[in-house]
C-alpha atoms as a PDB file:
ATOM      1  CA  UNK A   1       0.000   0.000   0.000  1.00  0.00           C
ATOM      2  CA  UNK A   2       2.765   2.288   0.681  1.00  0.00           C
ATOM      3  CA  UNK A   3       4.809   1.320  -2.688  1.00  0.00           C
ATOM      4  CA  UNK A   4       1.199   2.438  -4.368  1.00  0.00           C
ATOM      5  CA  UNK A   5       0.890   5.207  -2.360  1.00  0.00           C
ATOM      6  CA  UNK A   6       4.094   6.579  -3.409  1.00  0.00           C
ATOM      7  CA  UNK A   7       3.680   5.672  -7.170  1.00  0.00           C
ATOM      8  CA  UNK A   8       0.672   7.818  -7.593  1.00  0.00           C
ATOM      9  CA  UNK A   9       2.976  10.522  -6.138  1.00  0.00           C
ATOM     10  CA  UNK A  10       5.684   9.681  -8.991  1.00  0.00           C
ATOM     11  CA  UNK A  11       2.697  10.279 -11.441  1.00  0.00           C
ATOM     12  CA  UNK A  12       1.796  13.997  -9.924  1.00  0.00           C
ATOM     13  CA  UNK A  13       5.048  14.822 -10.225  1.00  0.00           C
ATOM     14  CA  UNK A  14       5.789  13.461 -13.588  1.00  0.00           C
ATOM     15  CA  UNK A  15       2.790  15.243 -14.852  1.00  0.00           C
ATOM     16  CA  UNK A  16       4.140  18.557 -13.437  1.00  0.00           C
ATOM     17  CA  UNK A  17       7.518  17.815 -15.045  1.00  0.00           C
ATOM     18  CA  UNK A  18       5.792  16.974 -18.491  1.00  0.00           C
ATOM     19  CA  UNK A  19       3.604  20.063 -18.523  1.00  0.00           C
ATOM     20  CA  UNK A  20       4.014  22.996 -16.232  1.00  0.00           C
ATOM     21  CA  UNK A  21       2.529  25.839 -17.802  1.00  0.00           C
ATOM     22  CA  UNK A  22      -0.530  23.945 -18.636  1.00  0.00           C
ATOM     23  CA  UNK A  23      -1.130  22.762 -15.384  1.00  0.00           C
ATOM     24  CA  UNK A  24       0.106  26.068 -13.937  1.00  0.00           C
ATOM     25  CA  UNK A  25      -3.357  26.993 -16.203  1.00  0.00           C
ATOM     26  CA  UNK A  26      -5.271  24.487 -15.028  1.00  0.00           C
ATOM     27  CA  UNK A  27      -4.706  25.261 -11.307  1.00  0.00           C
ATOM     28  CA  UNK A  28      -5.809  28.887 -12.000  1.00  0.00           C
ATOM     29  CA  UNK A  29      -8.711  27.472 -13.497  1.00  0.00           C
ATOM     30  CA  UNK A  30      -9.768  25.000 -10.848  1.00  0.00           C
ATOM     31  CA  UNK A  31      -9.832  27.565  -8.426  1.00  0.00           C
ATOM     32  CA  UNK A  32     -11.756  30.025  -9.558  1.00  0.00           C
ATOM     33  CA  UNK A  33     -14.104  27.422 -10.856  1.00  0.00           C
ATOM     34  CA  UNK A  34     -14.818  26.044  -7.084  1.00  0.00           C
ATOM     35  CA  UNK A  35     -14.773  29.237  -5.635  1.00  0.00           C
ATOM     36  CA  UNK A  36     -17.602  30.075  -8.603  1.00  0.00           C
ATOM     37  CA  UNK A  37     -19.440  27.302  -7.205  1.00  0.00           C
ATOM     38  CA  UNK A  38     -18.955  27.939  -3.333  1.00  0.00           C
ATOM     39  CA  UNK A  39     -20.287  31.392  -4.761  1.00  0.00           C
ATOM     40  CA  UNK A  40     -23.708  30.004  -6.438  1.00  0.00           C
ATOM     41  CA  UNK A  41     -24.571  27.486  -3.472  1.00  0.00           C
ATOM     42  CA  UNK A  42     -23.660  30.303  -0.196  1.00  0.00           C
ATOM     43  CA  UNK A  43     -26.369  32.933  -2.268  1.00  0.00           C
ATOM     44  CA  UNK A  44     -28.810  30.123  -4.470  1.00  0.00           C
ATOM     45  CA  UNK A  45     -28.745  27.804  -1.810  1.00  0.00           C
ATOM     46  CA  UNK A  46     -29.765  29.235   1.287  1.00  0.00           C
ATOM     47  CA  UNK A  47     -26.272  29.731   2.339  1.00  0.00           C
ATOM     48  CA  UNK A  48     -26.215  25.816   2.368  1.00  0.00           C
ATOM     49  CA  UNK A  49     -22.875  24.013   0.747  1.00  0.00           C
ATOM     50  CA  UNK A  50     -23.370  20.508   0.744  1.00  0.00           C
ATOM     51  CA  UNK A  51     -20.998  19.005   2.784  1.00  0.00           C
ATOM     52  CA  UNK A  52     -20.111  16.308   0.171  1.00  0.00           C
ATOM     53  CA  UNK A  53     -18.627  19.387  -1.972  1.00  0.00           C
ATOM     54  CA  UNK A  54     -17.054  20.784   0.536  1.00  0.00           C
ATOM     55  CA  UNK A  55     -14.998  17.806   1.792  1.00  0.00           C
ATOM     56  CA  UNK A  56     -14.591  16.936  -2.003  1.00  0.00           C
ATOM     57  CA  UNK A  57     -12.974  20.449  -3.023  1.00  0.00           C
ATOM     58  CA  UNK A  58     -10.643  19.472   0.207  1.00  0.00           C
ATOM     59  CA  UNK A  59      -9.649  16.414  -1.351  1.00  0.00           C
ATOM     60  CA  UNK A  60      -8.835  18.028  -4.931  1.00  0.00           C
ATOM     61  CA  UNK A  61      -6.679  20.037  -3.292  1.00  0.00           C
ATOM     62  CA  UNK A  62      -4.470  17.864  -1.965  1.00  0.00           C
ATOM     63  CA  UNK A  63      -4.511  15.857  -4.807  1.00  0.00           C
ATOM     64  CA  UNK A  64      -3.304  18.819  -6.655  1.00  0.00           C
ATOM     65  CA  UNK A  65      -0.794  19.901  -3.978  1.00  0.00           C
ATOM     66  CA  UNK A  66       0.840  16.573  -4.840  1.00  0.00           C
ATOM     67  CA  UNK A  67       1.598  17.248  -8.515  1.00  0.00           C
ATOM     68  CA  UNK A  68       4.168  19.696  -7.358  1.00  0.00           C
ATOM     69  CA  UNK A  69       7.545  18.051  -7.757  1.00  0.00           C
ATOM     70  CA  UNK A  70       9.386  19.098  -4.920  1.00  0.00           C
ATOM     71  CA  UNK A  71       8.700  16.932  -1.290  1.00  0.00           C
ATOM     72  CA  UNK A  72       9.833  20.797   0.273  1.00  0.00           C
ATOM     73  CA  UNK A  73       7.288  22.397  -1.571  1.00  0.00           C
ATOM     74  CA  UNK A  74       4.442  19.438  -0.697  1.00  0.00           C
ATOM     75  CA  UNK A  75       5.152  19.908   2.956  1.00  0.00           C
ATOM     76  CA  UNK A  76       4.839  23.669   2.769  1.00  0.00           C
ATOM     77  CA  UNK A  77       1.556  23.580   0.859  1.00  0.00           C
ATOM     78  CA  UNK A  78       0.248  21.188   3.275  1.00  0.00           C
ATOM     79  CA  UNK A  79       1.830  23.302   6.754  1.00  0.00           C
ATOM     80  CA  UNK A  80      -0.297  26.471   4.944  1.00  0.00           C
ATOM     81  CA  UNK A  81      -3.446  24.239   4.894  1.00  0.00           C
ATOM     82  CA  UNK A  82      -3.202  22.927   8.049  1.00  0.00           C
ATOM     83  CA  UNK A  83      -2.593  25.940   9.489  1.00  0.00           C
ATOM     84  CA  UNK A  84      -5.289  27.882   7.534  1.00  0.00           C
ATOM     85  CA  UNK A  85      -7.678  25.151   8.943  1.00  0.00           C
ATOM     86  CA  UNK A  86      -6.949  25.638  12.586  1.00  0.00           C
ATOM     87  CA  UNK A  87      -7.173  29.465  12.652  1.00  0.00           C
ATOM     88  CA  UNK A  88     -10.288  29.171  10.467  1.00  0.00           C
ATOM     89  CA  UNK A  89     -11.891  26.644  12.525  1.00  0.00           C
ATOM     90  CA  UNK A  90     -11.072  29.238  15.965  1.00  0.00           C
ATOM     91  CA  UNK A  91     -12.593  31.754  13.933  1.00  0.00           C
ATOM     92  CA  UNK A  92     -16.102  29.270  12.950  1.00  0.00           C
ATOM     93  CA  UNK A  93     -16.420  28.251  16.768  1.00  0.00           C
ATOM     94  CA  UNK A  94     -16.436  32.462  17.928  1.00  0.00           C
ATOM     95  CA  UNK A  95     -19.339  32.536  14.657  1.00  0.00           C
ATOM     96  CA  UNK A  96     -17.277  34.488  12.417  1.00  0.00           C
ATOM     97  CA  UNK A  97     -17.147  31.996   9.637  1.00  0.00           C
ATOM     98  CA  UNK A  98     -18.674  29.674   8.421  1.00  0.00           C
ATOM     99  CA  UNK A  99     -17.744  25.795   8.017  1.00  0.00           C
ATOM    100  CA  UNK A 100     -17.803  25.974   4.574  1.00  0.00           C
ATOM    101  CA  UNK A 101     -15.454  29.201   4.176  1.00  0.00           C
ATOM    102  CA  UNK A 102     -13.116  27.560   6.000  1.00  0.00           C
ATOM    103  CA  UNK A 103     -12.824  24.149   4.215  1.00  0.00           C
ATOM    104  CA  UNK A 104     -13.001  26.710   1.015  1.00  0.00           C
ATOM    105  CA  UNK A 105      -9.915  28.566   1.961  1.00  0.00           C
ATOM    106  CA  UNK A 106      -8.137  25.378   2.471  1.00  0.00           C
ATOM    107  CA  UNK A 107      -8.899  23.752  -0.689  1.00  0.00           C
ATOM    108  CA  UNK A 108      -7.807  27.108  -2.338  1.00  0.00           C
ATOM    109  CA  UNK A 109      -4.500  26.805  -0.574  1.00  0.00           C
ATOM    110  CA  UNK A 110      -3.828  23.333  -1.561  1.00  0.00           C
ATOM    111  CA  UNK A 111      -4.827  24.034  -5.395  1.00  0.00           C
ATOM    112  CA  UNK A 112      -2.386  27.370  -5.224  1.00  0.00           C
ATOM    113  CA  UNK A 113       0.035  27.437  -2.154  1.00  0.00           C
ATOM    114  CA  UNK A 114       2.352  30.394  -3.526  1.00  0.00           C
ATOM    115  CA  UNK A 115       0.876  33.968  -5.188  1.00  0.00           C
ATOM    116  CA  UNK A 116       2.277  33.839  -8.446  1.00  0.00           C
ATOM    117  CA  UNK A 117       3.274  36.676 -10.594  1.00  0.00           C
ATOM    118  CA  UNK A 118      -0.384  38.933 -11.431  1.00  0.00           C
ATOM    119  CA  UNK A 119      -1.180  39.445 -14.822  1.00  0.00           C
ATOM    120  CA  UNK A 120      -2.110  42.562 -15.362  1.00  0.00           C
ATOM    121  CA  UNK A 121       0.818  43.988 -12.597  1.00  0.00           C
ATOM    122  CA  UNK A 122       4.546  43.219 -12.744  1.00  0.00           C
ATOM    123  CA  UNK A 123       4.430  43.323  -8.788  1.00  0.00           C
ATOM    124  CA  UNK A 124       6.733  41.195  -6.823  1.00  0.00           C
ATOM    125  CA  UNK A 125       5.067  39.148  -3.926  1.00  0.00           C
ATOM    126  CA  UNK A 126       7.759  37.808  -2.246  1.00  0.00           C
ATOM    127  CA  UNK A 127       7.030  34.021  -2.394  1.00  0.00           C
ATOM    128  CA  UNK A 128       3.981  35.073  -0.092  1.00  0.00           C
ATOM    129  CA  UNK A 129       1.314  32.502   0.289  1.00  0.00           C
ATOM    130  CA  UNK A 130      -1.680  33.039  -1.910  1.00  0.00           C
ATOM    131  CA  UNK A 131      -3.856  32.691   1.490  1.00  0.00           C
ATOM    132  CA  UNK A 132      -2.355  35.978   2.471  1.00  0.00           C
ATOM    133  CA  UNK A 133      -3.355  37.756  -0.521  1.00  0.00           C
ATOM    134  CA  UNK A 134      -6.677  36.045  -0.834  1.00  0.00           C
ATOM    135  CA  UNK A 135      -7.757  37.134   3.028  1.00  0.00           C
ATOM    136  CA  UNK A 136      -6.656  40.724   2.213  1.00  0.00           C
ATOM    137  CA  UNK A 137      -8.179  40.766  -0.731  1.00  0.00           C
ATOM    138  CA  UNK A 138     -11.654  39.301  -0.047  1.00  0.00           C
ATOM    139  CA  UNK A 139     -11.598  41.605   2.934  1.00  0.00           C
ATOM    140  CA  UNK A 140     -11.594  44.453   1.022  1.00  0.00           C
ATOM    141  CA  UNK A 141     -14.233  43.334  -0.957  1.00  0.00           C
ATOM    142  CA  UNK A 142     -16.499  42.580   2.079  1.00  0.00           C
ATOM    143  CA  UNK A 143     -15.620  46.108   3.280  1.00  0.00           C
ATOM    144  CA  UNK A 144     -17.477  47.605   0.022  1.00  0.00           C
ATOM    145  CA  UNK A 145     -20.117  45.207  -0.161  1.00  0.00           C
ATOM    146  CA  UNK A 146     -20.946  46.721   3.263  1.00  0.00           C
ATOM    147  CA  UNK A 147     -21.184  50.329   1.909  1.00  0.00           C
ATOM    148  CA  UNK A 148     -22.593  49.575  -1.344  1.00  0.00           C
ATOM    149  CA  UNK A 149     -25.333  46.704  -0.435  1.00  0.00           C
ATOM    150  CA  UNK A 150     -25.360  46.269   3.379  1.00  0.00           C
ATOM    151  CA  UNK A 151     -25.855  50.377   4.653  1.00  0.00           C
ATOM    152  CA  UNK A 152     -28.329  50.956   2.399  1.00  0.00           C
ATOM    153  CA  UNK A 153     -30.342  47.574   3.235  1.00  0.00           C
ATOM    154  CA  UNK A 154     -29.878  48.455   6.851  1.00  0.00           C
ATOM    155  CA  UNK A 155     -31.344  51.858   6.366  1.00  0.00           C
ATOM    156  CA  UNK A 156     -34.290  50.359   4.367  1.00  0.00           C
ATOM    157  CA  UNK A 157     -35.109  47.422   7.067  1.00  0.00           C
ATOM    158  CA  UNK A 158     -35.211  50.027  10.246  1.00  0.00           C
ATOM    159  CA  UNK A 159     -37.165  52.256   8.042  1.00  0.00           C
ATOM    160  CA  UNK A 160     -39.460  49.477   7.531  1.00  0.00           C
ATOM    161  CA  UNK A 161     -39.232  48.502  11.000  1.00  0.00           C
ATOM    162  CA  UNK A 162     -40.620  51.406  12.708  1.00  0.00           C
ATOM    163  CA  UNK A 163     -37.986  51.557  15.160  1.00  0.00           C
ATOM    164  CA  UNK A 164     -38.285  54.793  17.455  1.00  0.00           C
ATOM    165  CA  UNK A 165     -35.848  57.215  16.678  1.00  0.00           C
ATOM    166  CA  UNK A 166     -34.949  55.426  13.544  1.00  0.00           C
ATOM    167  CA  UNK A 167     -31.112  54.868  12.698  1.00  0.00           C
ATOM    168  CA  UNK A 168     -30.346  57.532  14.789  1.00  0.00           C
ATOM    169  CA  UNK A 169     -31.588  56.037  18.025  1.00  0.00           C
ATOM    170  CA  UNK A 170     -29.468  52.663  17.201  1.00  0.00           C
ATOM    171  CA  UNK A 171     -25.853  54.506  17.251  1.00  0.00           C
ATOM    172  CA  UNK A 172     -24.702  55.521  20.663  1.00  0.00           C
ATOM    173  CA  UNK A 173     -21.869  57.837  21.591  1.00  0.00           C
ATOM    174  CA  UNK A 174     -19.405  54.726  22.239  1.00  0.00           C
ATOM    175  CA  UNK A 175     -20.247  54.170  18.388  1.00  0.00           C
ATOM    176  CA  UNK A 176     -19.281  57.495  17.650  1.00  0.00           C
ATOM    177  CA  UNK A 177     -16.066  57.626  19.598  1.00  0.00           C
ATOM    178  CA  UNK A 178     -14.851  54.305  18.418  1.00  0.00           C
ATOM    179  CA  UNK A 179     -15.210  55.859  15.311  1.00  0.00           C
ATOM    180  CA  UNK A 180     -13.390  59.308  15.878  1.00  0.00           C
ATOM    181  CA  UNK A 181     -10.181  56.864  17.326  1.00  0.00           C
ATOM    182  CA  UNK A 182     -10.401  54.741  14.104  1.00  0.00           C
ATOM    183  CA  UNK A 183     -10.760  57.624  11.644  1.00  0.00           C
ATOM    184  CA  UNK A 184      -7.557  59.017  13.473  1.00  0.00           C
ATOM    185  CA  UNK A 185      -6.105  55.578  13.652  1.00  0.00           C
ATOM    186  CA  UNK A 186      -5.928  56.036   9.892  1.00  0.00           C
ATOM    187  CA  UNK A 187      -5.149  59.955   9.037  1.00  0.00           C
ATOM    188  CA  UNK A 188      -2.292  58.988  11.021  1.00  0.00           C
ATOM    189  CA  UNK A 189      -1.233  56.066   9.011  1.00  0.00           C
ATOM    190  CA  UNK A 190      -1.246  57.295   5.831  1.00  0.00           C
ATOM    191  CA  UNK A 191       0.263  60.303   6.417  1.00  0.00           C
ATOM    192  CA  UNK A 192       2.873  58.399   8.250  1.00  0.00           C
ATOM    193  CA  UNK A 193       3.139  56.118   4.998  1.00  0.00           C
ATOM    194  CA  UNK A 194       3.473  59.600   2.762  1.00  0.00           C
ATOM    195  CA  UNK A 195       5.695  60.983   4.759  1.00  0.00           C
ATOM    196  CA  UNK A 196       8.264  57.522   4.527  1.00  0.00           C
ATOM    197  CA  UNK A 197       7.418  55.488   1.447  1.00  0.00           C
ATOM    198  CA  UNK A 198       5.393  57.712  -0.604  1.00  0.00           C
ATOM    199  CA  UNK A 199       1.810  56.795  -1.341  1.00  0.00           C
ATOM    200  CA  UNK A 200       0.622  56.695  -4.967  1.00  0.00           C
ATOM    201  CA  UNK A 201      -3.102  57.220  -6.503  1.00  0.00           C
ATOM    202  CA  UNK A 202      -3.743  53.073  -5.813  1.00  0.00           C
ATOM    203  CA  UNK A 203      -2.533  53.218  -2.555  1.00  0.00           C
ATOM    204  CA  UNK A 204      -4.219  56.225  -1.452  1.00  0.00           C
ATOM    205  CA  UNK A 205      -7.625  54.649  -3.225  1.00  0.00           C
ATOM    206  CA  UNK A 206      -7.245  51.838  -1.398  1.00  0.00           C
ATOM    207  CA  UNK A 207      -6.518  52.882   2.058  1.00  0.00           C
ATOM    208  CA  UNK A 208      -9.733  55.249   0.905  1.00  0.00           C
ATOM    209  CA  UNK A 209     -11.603  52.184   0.947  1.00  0.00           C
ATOM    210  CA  UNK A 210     -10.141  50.239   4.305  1.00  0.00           C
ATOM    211  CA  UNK A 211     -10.594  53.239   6.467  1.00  0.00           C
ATOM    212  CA  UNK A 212     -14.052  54.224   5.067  1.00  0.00           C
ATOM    213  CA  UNK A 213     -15.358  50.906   4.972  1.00  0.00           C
ATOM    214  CA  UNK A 214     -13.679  50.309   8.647  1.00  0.00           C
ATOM    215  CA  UNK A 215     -15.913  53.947   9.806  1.00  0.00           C
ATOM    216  CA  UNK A 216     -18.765  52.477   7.977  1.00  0.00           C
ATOM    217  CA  UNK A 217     -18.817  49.316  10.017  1.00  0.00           C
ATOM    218  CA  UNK A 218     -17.709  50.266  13.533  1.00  0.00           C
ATOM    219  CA  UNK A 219     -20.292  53.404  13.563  1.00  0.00           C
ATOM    220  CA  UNK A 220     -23.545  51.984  12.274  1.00  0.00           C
ATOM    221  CA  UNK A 221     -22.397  48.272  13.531  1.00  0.00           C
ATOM    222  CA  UNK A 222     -25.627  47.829  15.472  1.00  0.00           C
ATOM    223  CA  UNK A 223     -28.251  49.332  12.033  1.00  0.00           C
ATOM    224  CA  UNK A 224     -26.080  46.640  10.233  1.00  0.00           C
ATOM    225  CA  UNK A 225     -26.591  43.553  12.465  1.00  0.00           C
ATOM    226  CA  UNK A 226     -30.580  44.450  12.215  1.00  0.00           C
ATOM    227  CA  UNK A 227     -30.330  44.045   8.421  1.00  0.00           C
ATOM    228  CA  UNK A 228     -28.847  41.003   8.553  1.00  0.00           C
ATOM    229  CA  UNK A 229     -30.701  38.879  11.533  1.00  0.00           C
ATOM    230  CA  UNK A 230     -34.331  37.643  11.708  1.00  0.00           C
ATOM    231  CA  UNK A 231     -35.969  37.274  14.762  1.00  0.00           C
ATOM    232  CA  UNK A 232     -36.699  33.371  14.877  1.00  0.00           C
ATOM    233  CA  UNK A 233     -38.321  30.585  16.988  1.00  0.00           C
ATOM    234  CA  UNK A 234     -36.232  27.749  17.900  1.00  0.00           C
ATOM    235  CA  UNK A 235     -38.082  25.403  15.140  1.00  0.00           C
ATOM    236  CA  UNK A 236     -36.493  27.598  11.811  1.00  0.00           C
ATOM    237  CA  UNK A 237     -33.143  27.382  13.417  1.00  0.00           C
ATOM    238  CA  UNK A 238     -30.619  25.448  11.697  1.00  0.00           C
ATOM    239  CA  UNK A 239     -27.068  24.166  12.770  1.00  0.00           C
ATOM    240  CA  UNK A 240     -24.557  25.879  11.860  1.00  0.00           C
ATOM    241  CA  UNK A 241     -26.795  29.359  12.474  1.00  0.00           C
ATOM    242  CA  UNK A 242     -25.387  32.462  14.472  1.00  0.00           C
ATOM    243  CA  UNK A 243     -26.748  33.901  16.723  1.00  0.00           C
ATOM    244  CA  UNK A 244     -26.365  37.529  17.608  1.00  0.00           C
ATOM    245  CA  UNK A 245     -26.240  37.613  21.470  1.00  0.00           C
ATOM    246  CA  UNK A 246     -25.556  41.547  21.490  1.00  0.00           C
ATOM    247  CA  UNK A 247     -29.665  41.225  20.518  1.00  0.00           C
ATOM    248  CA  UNK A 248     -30.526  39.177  22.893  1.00  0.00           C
ATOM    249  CA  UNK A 249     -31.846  40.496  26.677  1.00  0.00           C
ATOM    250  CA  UNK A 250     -29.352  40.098  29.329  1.00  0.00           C
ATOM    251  CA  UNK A 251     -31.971  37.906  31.337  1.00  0.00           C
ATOM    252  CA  UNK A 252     -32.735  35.685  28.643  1.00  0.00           C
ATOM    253  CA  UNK A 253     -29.341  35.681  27.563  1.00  0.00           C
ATOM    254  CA  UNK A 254     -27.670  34.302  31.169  1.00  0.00           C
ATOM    255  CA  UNK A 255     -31.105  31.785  31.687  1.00  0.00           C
ATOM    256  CA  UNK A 256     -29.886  30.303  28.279  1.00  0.00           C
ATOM    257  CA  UNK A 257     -26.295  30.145  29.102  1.00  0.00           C
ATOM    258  CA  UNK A 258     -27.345  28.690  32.062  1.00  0.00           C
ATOM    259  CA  UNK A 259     -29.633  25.845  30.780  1.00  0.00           C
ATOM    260  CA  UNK A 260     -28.246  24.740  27.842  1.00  0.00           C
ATOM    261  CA  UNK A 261     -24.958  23.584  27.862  1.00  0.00           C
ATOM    262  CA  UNK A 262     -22.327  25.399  25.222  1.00  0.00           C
ATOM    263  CA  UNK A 263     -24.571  27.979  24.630  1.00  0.00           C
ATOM    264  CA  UNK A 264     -23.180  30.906  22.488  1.00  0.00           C
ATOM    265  CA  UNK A 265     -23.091  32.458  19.154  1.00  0.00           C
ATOM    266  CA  UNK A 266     -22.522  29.197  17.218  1.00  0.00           C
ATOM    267  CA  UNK A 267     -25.283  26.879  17.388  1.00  0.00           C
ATOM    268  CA  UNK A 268     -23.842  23.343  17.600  1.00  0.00           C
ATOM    269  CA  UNK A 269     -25.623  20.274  16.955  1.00  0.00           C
ATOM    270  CA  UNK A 270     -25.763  19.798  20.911  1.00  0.00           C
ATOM    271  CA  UNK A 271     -26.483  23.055  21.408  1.00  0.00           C
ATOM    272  CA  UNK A 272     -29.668  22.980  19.202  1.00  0.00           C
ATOM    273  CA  UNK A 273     -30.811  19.668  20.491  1.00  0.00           C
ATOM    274  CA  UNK A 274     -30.984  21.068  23.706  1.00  0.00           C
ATOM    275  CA  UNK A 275     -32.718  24.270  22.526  1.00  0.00           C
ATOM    276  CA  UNK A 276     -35.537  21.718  21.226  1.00  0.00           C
ATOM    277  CA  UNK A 277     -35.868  18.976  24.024  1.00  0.00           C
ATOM    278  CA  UNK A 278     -36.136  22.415  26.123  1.00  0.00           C
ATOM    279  CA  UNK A 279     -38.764  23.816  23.934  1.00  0.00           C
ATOM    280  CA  UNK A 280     -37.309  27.095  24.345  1.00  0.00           C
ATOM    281  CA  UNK A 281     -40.430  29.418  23.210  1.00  0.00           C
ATOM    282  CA  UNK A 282     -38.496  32.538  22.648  1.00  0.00           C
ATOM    283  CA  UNK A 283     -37.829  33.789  19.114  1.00  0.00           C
ATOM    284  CA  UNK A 284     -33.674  34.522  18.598  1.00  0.00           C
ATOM    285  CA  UNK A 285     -31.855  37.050  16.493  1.00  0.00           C
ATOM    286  CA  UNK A 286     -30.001  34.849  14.055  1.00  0.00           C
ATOM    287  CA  UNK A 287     -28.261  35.751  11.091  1.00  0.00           C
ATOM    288  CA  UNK A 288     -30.133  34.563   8.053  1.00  0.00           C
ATOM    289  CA  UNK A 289     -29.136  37.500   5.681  1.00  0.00           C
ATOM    290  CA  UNK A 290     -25.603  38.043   6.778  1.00  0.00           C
ATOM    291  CA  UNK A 291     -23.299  38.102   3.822  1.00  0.00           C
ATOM    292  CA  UNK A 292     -22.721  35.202   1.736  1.00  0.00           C
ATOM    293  CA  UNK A 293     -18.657  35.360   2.505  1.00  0.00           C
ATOM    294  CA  UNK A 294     -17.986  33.307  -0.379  1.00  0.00           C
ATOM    295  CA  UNK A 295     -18.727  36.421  -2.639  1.00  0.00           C
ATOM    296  CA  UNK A 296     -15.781  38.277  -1.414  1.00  0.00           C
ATOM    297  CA  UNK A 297     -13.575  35.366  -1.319  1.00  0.00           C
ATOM    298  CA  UNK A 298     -14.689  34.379  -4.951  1.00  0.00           C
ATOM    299  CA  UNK A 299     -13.658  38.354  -6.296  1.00  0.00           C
ATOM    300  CA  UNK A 300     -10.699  38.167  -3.076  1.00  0.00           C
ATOM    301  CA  UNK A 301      -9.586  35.028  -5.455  1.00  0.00           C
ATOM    302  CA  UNK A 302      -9.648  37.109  -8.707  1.00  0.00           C
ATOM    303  CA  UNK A 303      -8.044  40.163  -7.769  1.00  0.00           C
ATOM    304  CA  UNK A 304      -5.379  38.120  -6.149  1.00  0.00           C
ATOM    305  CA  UNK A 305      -4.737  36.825 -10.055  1.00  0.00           C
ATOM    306  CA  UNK A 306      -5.071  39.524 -11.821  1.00  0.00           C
ATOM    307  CA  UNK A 307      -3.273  42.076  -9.343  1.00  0.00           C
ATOM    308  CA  UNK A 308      -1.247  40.703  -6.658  1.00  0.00           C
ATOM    309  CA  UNK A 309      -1.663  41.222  -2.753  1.00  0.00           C
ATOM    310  CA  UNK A 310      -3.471  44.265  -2.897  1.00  0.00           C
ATOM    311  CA  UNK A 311      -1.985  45.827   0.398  1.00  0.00           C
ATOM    312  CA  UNK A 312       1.667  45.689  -1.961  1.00  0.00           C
ATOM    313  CA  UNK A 313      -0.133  48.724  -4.018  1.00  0.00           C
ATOM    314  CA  UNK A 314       0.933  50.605  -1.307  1.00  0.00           C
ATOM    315  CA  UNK A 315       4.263  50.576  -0.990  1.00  0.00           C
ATOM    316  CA  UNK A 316       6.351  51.826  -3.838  1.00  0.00           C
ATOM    317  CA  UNK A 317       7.987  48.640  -5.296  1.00  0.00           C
END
């Protein structure tokens, strides 16, 4: 078993001797065709991957990671995935990704371990893992999907709402000083990035777009969660769901914690059996429109192709 074992290694690696532009190609390919898909399940699918596909993508990644011909290079690609994998799944147990992102980002990783050369910049990236451009990257996507879709939906659902006060009544001073720090958080780090490296037209645009989308999110943070969460009874909760607890009343909050065991943001398969066998009657703010993440990791993936880590617009290379 071992002999076969490493046999169909030989093969990978004979295959990347034989052709390794094409499969250079094909790797490009392959991963923007499963992030495509992640893409059409998370919004056509109820934010529902199939777990089969998921685990699948996994597995055609490491298959692919083994077609590189260097053992060195193998054991990196896999120490990136592993490692991606950990801090993702830290990251799904708080509720700030999903399962599916995770396993995503890993099969990603396998498929394309090292950013390559863009094509439409002649940027160095340093040997730099791909993840690292590809978490930049799809953040700064999610940071304009929140000005361009999110604020306006949130404005729209409060309006529709009724609440007292409106928006207004939703952002508190803290909101506002939180704010005032971050905005000077960032005045004073581009100036001090002017001042040193220089700062061309990109890399002012895009530290335009970090810091407003940054001001954006910590100031009308709690207008956002409301367009994003539906008040729900235990029955139309699924696993895998998030709760927003910052929603939730502190009494009913600590009774929950209290009763059921593990109780938090995530719900767990445990967790949501006990929610049931308790026949908790309250209704829970859980996020059933919060942003299909594999949209900015899908256009993360593409920018990373055609232009590099985005943060290396910055400096002056």
């Amino acid at each position: 078993m071992i002999l076969y074992g490493f046999g169909i290694l030989e093969t990978f690696q004979m295959l990347a001797v034989v052709a390794p532009s094409a499969l250079a190609q094909f790797r490009l390919a392959a991963a923007l065709a499963i992030a495509l898909i992640y893409l059409l399940l998370d919004v056509f699918n109820g934010r529902n991957v199939p777990s089969v596909f998921a685990y699948a993508t996994l597995v055609f990644g490491a298959a692919m990671t083994l077609t590189y011909a260097s053992y060195p290079y193998i054991e990196t690609s896999a120490l990136v995935a592993i490692i991606v994998i950990a801090i993702g799944y830290v990251f799904y147990r708080i509720g700030q990704l999903g399962a599916a992102d995770v396993i995503e980002f890993a099969a990603i990783s396998l498929i394309i371990p090292v950013q390559g050369t863009p094509f439409l910049l002649d940027i160095p990236q340093f040997g730099f893992p791909l993840m690292l451009s590809l978490l930049i990257n799809a953040g700064v996507v999610a940071l304009v999907m929140v000005i361009v879709y999110y604020l306006p939906l949130s404005i729209r659902t409060i309006r529709n709402s009724k609440i007292k006060g409106g928006i207004d009544s939703l952002i508190t001073r803290y909101d506002i000083i939180k704010t005032g720090f971050i905005l000077a958080v960032y005045i004073i780090f581009a100036a001090m990035l002017a001042l040193t490296v220089g700062l061309g037209p990109a890399g002012i645009a895009l530290i335009g777009i970090i810091a407003f989308g940054s001001i954006v999110i910590t100031l009308f943070e709690r207008p956002l969660i409301y367009s994003m969460v539906r008040y729900v009874p235990v029955s139309k909760i699924d696993e895998g769901d998030i709760i927003e607890t910052k929603l939730m009343d502190r009494r009913q909050l600590s009774a929950l914690k209290r009763s059921i065991s593990g109780f938090d943001r995530l719900v767990t398969p445990k967790v949501l059996a006990q929610l049931k066998r308790r026949k908790v009657k309250s209704r829970m703010p859980v996020y059933k429109n919060a942003m299909p993440f594999a949209v900015p990791i899908f256009f993360g993936l593409v920018l990373s192709i055609m232009f590099g880590n985005l943060i290396l617009l910055i400096l002056p290379i």
